[in-house]
C-alpha atoms as a PDB file:
ATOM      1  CA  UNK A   1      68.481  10.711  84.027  1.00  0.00           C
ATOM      2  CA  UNK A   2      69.663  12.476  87.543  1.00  0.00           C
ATOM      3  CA  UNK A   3      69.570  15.677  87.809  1.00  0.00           C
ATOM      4  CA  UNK A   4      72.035  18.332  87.362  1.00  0.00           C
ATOM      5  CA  UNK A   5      72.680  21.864  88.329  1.00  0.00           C
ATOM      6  CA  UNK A   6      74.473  23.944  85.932  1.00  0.00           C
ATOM      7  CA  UNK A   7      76.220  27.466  86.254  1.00  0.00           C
ATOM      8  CA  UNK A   8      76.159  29.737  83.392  1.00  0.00           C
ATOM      9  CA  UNK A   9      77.259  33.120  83.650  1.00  0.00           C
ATOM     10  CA  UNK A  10      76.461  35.790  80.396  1.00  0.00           C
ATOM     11  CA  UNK A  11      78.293  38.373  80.961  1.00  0.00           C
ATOM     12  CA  UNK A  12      76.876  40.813  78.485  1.00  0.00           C
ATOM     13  CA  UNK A  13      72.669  40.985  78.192  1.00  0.00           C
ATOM     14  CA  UNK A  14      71.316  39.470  75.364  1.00  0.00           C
ATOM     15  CA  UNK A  15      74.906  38.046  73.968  1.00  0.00           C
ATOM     16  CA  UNK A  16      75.477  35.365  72.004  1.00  0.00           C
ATOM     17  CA  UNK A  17      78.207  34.093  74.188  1.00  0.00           C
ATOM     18  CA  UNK A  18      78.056  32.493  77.512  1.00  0.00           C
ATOM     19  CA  UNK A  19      80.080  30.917  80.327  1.00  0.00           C
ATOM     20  CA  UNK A  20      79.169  27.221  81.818  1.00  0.00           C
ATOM     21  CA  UNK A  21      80.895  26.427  84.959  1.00  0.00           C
ATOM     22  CA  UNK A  22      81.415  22.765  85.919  1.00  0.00           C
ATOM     23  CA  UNK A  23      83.236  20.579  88.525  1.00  0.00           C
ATOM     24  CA  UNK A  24      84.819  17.612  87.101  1.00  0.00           C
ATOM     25  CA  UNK A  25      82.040  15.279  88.700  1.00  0.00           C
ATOM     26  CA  UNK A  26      79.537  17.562  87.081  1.00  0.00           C
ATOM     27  CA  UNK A  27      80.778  17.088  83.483  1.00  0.00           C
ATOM     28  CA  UNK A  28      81.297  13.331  84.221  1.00  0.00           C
ATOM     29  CA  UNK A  29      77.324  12.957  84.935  1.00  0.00           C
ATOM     30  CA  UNK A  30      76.782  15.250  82.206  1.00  0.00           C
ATOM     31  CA  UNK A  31      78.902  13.515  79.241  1.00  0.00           C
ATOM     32  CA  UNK A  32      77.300  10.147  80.655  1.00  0.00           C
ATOM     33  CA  UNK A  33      74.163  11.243  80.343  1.00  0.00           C
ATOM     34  CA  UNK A  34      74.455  12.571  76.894  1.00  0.00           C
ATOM     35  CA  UNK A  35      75.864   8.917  76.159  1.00  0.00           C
ATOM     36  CA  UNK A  36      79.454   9.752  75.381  1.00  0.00           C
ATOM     37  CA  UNK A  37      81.335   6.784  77.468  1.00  0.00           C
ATOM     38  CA  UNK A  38      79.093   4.397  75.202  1.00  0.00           C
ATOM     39  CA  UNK A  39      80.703   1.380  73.079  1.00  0.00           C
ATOM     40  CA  UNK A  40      78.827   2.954  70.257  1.00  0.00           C
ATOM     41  CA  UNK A  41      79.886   6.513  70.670  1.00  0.00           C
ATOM     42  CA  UNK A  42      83.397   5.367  71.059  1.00  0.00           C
ATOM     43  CA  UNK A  43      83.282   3.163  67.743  1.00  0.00           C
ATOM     44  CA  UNK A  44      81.659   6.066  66.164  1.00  0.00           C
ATOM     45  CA  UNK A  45      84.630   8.569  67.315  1.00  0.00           C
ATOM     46  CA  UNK A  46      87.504   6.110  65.567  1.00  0.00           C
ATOM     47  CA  UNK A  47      85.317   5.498  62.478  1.00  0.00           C
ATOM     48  CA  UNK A  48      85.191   9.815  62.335  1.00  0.00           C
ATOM     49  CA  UNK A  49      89.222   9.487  62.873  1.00  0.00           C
ATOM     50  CA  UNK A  50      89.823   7.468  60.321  1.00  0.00           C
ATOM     51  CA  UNK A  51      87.722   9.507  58.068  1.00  0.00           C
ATOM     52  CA  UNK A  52      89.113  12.262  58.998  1.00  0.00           C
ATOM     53  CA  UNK A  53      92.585  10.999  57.844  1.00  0.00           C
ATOM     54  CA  UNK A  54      91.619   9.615  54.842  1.00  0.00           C
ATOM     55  CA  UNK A  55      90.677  13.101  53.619  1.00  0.00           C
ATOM     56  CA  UNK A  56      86.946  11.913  53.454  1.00  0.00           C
ATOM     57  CA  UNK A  57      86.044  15.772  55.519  1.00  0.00           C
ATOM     58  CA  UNK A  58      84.355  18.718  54.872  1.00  0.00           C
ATOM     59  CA  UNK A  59      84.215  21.616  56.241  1.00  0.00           C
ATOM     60  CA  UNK A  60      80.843  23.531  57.574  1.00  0.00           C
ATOM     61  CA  UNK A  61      80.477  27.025  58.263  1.00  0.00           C
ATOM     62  CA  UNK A  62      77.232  26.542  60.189  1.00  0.00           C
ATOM     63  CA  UNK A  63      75.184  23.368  60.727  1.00  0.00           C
ATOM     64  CA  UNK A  64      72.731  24.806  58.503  1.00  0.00           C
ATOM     65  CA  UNK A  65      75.249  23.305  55.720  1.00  0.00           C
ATOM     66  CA  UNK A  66      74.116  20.029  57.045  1.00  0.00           C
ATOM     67  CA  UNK A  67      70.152  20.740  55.153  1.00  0.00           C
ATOM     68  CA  UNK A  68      71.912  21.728  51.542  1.00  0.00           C
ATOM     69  CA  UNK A  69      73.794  18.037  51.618  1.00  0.00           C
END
């Protein structure tokens, strides 16, 4: 995995929000690296969509929803 440099910018001490800055090249190399331009991934997003219309959703308030199921 290369190597990238990452801006992020909180603007208010000990927030829970923060700014990321990234060039389009940056964000490229970074969504590749997480494995989002994969075959897989892809097949995973239009098996979500179709779920999605079906109704087959739920909605989460926090990911610690995710444990209860």
């Amino acid at each position: 995995m290369a190597q990238l440099d990452i801006k992020i910018i909180s603007r208010i001490p000990h927030s829970q929000k923060m700014l990321i800055e990234l060039d389009a090249e940056k964000f490229e190399r970074l969504v590749a690296n997480f494995g989002f331009f994969s075959p897989e991934f892809l097949k995973s997003l239009k098996r979500a969509e179709k779920d999605f219309r079906a109704g087959r959703v739920s909605k989460l308030k926090s990911l610690k929803d995710l444990r209860k199921k």
